[in-house]
C-alpha atoms as a PDB file:
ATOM      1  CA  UNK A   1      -8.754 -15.022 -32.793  1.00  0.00           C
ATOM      2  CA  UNK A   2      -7.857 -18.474 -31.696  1.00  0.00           C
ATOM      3  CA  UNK A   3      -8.448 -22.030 -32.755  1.00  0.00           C
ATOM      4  CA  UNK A   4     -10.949 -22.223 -30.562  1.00  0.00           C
ATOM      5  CA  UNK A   5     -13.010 -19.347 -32.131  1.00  0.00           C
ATOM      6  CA  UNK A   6     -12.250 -20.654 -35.882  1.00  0.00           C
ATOM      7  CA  UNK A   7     -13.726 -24.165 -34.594  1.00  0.00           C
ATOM      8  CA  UNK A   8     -16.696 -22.595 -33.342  1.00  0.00           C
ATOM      9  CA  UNK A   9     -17.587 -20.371 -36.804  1.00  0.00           C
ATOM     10  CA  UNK A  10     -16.853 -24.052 -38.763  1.00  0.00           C
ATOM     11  CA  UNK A  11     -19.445 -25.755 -36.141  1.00  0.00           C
ATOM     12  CA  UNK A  12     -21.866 -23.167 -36.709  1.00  0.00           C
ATOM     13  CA  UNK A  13     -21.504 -23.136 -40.447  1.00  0.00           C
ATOM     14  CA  UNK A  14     -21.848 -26.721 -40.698  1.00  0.00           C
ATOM     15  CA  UNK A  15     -25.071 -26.500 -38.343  1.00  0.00           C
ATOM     16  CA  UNK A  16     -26.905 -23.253 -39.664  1.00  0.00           C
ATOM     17  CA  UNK A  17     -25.210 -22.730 -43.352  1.00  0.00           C
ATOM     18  CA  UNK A  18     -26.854 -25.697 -45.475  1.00  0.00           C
ATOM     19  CA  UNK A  19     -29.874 -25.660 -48.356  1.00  0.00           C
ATOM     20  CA  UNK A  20     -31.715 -27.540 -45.212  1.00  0.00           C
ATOM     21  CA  UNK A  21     -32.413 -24.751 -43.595  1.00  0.00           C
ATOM     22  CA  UNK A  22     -31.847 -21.868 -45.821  1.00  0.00           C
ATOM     23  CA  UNK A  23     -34.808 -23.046 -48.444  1.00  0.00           C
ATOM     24  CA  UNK A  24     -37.329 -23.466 -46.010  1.00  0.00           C
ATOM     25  CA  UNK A  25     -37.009 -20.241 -44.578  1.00  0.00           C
ATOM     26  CA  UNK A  26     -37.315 -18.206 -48.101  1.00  0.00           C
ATOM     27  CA  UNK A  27     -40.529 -20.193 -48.708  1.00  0.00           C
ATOM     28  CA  UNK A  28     -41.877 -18.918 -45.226  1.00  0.00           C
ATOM     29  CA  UNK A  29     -40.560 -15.238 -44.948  1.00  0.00           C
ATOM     30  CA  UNK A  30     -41.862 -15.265 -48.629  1.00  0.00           C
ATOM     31  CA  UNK A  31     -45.663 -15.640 -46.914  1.00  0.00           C
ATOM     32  CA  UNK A  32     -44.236 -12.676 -44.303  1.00  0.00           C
ATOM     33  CA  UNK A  33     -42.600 -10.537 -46.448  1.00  0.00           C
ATOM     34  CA  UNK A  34     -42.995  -8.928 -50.026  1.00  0.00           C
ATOM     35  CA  UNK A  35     -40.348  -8.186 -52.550  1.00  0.00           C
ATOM     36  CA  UNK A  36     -38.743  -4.249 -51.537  1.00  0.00           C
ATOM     37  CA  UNK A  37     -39.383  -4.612 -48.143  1.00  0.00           C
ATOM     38  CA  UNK A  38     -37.337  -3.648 -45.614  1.00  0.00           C
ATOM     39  CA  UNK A  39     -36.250  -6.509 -42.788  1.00  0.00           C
ATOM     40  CA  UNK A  40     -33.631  -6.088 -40.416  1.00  0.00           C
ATOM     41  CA  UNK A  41     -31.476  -9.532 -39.061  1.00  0.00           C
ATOM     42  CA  UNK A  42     -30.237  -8.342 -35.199  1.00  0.00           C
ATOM     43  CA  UNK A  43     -27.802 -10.874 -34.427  1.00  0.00           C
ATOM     44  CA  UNK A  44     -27.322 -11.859 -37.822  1.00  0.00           C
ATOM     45  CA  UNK A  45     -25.031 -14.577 -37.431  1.00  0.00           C
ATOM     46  CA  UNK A  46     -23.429 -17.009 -40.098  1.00  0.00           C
ATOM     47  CA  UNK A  47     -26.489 -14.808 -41.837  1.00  0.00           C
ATOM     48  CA  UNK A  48     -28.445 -17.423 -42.503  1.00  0.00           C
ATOM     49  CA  UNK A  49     -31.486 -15.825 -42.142  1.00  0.00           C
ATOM     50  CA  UNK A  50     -30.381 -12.660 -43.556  1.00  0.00           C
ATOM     51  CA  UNK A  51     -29.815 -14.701 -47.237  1.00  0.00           C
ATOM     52  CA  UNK A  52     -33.282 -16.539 -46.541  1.00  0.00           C
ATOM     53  CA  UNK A  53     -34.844 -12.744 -46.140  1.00  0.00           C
ATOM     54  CA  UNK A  54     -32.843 -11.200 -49.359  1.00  0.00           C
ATOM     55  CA  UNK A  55     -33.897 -14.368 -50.921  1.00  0.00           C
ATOM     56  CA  UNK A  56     -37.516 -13.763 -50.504  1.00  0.00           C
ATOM     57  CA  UNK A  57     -37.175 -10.334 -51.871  1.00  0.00           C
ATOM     58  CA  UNK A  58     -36.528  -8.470 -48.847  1.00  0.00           C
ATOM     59  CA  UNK A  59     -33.938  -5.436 -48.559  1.00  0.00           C
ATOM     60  CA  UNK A  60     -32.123  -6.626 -45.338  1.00  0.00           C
ATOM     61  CA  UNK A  61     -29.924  -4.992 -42.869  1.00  0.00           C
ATOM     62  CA  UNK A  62     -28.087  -7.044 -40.833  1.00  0.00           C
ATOM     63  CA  UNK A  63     -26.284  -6.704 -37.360  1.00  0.00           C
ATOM     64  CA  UNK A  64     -23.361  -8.599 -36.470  1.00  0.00           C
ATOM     65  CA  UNK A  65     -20.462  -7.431 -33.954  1.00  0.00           C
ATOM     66  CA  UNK A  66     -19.247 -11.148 -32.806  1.00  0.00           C
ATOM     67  CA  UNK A  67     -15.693 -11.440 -34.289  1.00  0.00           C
ATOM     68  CA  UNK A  68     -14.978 -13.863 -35.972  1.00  0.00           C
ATOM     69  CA  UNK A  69     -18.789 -13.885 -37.589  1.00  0.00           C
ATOM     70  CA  UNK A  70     -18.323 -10.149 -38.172  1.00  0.00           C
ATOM     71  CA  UNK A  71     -14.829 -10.855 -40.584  1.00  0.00           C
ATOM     72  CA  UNK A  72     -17.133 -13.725 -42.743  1.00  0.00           C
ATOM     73  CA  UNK A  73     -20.122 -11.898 -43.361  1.00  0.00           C
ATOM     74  CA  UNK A  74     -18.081  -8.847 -44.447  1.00  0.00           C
ATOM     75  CA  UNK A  75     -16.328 -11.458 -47.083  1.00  0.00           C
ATOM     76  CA  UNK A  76     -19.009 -13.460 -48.035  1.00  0.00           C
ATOM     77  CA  UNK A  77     -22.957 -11.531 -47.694  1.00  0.00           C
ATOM     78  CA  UNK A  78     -24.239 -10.302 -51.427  1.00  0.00           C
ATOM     79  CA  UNK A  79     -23.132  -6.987 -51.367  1.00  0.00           C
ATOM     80  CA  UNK A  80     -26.946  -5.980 -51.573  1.00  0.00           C
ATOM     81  CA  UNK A  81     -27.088  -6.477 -48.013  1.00  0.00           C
ATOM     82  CA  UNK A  82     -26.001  -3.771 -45.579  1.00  0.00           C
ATOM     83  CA  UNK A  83     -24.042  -5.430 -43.023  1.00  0.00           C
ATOM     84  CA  UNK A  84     -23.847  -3.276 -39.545  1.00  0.00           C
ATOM     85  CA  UNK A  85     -21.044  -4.558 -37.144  1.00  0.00           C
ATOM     86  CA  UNK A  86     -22.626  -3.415 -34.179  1.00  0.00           C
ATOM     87  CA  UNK A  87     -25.342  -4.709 -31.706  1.00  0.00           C
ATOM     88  CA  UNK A  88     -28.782  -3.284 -31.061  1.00  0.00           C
ATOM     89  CA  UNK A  89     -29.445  -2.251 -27.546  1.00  0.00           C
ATOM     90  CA  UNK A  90     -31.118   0.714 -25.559  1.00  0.00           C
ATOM     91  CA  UNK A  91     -28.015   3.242 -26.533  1.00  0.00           C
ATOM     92  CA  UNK A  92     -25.744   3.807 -28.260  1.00  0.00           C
ATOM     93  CA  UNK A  93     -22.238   2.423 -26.126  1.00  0.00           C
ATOM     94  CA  UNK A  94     -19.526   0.563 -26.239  1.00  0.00           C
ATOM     95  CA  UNK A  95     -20.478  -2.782 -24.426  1.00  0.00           C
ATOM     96  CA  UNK A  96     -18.699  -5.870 -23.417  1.00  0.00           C
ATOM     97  CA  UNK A  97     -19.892  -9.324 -24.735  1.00  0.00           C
ATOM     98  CA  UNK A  98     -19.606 -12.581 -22.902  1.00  0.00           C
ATOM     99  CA  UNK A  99     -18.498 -15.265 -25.836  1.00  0.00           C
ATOM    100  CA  UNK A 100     -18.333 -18.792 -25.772  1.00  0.00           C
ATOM    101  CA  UNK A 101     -15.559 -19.545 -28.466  1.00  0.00           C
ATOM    102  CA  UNK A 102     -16.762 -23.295 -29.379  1.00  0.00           C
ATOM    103  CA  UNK A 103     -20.588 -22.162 -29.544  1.00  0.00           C
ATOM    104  CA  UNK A 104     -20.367 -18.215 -30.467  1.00  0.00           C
ATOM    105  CA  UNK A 105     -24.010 -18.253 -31.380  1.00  0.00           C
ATOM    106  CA  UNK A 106     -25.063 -18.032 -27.475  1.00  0.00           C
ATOM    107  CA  UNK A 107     -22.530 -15.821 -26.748  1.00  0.00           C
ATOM    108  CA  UNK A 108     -24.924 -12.147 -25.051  1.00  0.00           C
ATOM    109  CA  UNK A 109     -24.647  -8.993 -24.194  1.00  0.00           C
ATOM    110  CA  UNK A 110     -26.978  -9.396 -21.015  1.00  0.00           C
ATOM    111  CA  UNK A 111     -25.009  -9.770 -17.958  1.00  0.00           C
ATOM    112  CA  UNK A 112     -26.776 -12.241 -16.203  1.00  0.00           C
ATOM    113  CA  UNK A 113     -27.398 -14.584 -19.483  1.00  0.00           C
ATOM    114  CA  UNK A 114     -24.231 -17.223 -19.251  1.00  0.00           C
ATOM    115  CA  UNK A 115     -24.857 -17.442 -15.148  1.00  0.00           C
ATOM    116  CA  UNK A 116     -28.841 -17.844 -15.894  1.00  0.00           C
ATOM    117  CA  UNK A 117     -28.645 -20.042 -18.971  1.00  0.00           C
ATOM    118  CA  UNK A 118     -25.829 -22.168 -17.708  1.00  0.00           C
ATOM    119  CA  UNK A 119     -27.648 -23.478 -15.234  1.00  0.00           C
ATOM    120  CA  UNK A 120     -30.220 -24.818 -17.538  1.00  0.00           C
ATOM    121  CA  UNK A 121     -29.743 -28.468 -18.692  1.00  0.00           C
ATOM    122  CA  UNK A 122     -29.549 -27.142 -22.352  1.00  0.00           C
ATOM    123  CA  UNK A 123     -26.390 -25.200 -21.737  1.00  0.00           C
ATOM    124  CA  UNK A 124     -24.708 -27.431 -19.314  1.00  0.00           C
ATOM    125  CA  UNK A 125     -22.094 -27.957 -21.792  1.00  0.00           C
ATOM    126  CA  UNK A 126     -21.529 -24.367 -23.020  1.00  0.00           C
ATOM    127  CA  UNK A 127     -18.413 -22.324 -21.099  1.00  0.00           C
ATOM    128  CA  UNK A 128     -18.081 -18.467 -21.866  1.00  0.00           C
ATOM    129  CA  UNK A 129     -14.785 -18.375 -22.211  1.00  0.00           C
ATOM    130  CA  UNK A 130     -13.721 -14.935 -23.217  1.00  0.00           C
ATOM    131  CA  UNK A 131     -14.951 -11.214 -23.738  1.00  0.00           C
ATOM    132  CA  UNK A 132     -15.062  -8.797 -26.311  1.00  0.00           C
ATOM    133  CA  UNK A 133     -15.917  -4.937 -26.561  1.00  0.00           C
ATOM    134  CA  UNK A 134     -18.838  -4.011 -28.908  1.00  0.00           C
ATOM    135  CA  UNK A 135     -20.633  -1.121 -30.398  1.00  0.00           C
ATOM    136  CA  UNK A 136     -24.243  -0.811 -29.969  1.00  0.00           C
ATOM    137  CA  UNK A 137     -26.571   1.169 -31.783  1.00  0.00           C
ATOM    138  CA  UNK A 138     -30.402   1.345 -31.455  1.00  0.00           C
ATOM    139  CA  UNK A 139     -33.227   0.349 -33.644  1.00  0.00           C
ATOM    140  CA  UNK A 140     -34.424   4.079 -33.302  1.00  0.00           C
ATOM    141  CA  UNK A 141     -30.956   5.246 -34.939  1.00  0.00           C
ATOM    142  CA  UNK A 142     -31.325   2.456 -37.819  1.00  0.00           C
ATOM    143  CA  UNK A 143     -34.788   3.380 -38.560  1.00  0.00           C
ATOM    144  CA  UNK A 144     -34.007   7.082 -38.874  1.00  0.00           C
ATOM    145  CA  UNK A 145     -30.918   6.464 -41.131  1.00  0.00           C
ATOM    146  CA  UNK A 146     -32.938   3.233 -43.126  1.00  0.00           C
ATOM    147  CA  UNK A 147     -36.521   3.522 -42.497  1.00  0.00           C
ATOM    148  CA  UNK A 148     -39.224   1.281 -41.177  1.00  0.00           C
ATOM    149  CA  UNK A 149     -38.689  -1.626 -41.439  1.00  0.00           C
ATOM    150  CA  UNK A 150     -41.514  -4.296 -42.096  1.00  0.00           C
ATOM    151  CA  UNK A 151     -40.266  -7.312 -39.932  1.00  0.00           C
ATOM    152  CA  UNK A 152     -37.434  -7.081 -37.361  1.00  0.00           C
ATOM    153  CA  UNK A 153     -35.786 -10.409 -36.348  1.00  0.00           C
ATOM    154  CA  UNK A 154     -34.226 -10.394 -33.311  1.00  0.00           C
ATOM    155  CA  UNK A 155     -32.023 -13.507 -32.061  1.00  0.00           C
ATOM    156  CA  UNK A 156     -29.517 -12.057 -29.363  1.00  0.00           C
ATOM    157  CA  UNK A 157     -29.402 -14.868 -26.531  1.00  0.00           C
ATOM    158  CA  UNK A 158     -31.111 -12.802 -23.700  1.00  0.00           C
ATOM    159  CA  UNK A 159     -30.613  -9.318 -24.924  1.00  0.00           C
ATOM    160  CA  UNK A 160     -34.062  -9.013 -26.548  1.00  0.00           C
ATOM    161  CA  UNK A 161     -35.583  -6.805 -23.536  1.00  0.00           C
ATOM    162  CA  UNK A 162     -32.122  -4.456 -24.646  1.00  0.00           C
ATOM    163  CA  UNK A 163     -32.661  -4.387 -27.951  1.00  0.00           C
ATOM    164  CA  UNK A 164     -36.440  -3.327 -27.539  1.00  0.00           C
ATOM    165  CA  UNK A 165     -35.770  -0.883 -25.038  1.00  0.00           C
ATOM    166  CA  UNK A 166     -34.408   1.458 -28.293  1.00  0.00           C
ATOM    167  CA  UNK A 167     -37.159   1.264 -29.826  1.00  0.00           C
ATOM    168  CA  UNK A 168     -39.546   4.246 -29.335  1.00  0.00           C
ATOM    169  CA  UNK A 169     -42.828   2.954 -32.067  1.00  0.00           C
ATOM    170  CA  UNK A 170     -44.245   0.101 -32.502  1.00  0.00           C
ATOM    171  CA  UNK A 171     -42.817  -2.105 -34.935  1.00  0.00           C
ATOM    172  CA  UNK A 172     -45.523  -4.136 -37.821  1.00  0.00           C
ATOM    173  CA  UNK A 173     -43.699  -7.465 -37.148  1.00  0.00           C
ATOM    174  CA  UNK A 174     -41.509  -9.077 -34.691  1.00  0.00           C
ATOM    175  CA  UNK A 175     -39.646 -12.221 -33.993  1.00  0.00           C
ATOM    176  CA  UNK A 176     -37.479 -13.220 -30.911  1.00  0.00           C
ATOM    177  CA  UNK A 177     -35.688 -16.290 -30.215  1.00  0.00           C
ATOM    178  CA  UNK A 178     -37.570 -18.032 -26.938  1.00  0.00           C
ATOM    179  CA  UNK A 179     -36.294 -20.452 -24.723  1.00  0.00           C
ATOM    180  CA  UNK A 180     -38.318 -22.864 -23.010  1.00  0.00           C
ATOM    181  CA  UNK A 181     -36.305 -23.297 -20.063  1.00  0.00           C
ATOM    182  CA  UNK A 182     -36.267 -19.547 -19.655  1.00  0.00           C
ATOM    183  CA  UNK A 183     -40.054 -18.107 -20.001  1.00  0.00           C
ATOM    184  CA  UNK A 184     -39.846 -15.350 -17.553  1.00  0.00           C
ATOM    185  CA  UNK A 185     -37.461 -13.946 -19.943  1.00  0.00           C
ATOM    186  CA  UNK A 186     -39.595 -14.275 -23.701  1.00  0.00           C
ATOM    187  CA  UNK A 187     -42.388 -12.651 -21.154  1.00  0.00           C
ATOM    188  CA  UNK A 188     -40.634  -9.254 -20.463  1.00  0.00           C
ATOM    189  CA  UNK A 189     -40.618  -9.124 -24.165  1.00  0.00           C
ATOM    190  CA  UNK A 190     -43.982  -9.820 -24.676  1.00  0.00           C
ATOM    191  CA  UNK A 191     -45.051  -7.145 -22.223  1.00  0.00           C
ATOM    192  CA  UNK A 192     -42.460  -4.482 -23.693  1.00  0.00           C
ATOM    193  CA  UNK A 193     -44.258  -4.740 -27.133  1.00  0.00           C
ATOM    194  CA  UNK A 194     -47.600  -4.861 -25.591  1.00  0.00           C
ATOM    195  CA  UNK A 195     -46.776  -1.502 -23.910  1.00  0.00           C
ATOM    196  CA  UNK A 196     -45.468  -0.551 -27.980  1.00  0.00           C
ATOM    197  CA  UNK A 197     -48.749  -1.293 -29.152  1.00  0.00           C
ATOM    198  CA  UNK A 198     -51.352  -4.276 -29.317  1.00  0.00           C
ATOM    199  CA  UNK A 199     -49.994  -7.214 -30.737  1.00  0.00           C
ATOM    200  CA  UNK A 200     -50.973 -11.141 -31.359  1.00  0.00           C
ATOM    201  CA  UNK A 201     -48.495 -13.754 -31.346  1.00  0.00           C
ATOM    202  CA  UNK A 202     -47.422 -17.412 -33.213  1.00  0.00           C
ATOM    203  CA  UNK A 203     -44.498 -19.198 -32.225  1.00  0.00           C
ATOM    204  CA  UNK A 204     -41.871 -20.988 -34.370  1.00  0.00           C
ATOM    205  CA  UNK A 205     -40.121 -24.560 -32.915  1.00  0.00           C
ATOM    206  CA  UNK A 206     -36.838 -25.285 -34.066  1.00  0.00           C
ATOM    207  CA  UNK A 207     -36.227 -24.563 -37.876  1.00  0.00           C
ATOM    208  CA  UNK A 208     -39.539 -25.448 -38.846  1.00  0.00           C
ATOM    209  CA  UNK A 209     -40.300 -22.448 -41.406  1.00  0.00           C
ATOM    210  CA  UNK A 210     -43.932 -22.406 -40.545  1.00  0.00           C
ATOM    211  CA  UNK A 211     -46.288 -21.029 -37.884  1.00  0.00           C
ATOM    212  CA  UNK A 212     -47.348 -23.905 -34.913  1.00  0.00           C
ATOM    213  CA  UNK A 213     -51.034 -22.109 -34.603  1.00  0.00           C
ATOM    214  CA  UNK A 214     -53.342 -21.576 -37.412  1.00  0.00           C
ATOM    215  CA  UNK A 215     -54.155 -18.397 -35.464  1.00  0.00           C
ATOM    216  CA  UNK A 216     -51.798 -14.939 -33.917  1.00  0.00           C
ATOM    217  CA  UNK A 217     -53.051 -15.325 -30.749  1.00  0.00           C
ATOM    218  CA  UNK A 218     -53.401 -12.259 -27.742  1.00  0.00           C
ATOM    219  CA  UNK A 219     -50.108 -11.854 -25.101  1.00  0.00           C
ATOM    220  CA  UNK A 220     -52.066 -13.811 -22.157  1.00  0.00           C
ATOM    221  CA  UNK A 221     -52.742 -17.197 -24.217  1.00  0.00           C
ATOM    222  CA  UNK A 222     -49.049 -17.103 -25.629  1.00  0.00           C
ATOM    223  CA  UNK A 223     -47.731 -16.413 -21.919  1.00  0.00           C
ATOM    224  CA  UNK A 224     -49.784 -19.308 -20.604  1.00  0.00           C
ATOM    225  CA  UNK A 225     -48.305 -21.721 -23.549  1.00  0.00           C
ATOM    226  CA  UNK A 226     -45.376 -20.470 -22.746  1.00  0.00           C
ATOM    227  CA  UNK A 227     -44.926 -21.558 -19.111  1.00  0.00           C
ATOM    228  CA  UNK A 228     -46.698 -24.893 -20.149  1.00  0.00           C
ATOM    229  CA  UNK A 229     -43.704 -25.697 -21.589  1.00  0.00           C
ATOM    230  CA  UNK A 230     -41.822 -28.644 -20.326  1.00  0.00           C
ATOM    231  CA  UNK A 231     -38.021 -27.936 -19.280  1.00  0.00           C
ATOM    232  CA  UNK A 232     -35.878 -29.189 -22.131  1.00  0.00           C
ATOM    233  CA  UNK A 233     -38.283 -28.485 -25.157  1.00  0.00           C
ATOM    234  CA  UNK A 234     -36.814 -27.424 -28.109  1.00  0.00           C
ATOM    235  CA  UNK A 235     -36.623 -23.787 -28.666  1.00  0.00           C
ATOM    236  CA  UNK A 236     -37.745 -21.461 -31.302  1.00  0.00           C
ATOM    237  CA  UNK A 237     -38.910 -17.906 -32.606  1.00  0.00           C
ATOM    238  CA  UNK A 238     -41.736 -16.252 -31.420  1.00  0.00           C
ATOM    239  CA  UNK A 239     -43.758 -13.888 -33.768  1.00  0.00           C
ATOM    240  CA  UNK A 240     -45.195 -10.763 -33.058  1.00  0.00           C
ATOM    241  CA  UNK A 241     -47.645  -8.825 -35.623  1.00  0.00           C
ATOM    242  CA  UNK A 242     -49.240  -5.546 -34.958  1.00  0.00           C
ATOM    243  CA  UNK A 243     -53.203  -5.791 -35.239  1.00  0.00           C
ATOM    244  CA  UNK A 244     -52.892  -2.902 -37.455  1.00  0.00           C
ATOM    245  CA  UNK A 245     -50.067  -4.324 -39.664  1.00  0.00           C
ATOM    246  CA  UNK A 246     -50.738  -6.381 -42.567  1.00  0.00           C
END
């Protein structure tokens, strides 16, 4: 690990790792989740989210291979949480990561992501500067070794298709980071679940810690918002319940 790789887990600590963001996210996975449930963080981070889950009541598992985010969550997480340093994709491998040292948390395991999001105004800036050699497990292998979970969050920069494909049921609930420059890629994942089971959808923007529709709404009306998007909006999570799930 360089200085480069220590500046970029101080950037994203001071960016993701304040009360700002951590409290408003308990209140709203609070209104998703109730206390014993079982919530896994994929791409877990500074584990920001991972807290804000535990911290609603929520028996998390989180993912994290990205050295050096893997060494601080192993020193600092509550012990409570079960922290995996591995990815999530459709085997179990040994895969090669693309990292950017100065801004780690859009560092992917998809091939094409740094070519593809690089040439997006967002990530002008952002240089992939190095690799690194990961295991990968599925979400079929954690759910057999930890059980259903009721909400997997999934925040992998363009590995979400991946991390689905190792999945073999339907899951209740289901968020993924999307990126408004990039809709053709939130909308393979939308029809991957669809072909899981039937779901409706809400989006998150930004950090917001609440849902932008008063309504989950069916996979063509949350494709058709999605390419109504103008280039350069800000980015967010979007939610995906099973009709059947509570």
């Amino acid at each position: 690990m360089g200085m480069r790789n220590w500046l970029g887990l101080a950037r994203s600590l001071a960016i993701y790792n304040n009360p700002l963001r951590t409290l408003p996210l308990r209140r709203f996975y609070r209104s998703l989740l109730s206390p014993g449930d079982l919530a896994f963080d994929i791409g877990a981070h500074v584990g920001t989210r991972a807290r804000a889950m535990r911290g609603a009541g929520a028996r998390v598992v989180a993912l994290e291979p990205q050295e050096p985010f893997a060494s601080f969550l192993r020193r600092t997480l509550p012990r409570d949480i079960h922290l995996i340093e591995a990815a999530a994709g459709p085997q179990e491998t040994v895969a090669e990561m693309a990292v950017s040292s100065l801004h780690p948390t859009v560092s992917s395991l998809q091939p094409d992501f740094a070519a593809t999001a690089g040439a997006t105004p967002g990530f002008a800036h952002v240089k992939w500067d190095r690799r690194q050699q990961v295991r990968v497990t599925t979400l079929d292998r954690l759910i057999a070794e930890h059980g259903m979970p009721a909400y997997v969050k999934i925040d992998v920069e363009g590995f979400e298709l991946d991390v689905l494909a190792g999945v073999s049921r339907p899951l209740p609930l289901v968020s993924v980071e999307y990126l408004p420059d990039l809709p053709d890629q939130t909308v393979r994942v939308i029809e991957r679940l669809q072909s899981l089971g039937a779901y409706r959808f809400n989006p998150v923007q930004g950090e917001a810690g609440r849902f932008l529709w008063s309504d989950w709404r069916k996979a063509t009306d949350t494709v058709a918002w999605l390419r109504a998007l103008p280039p350069g909006s800000r980015s967010g999570d979007l939610y995906a319940r099973l009709q059947s799930a509570k």
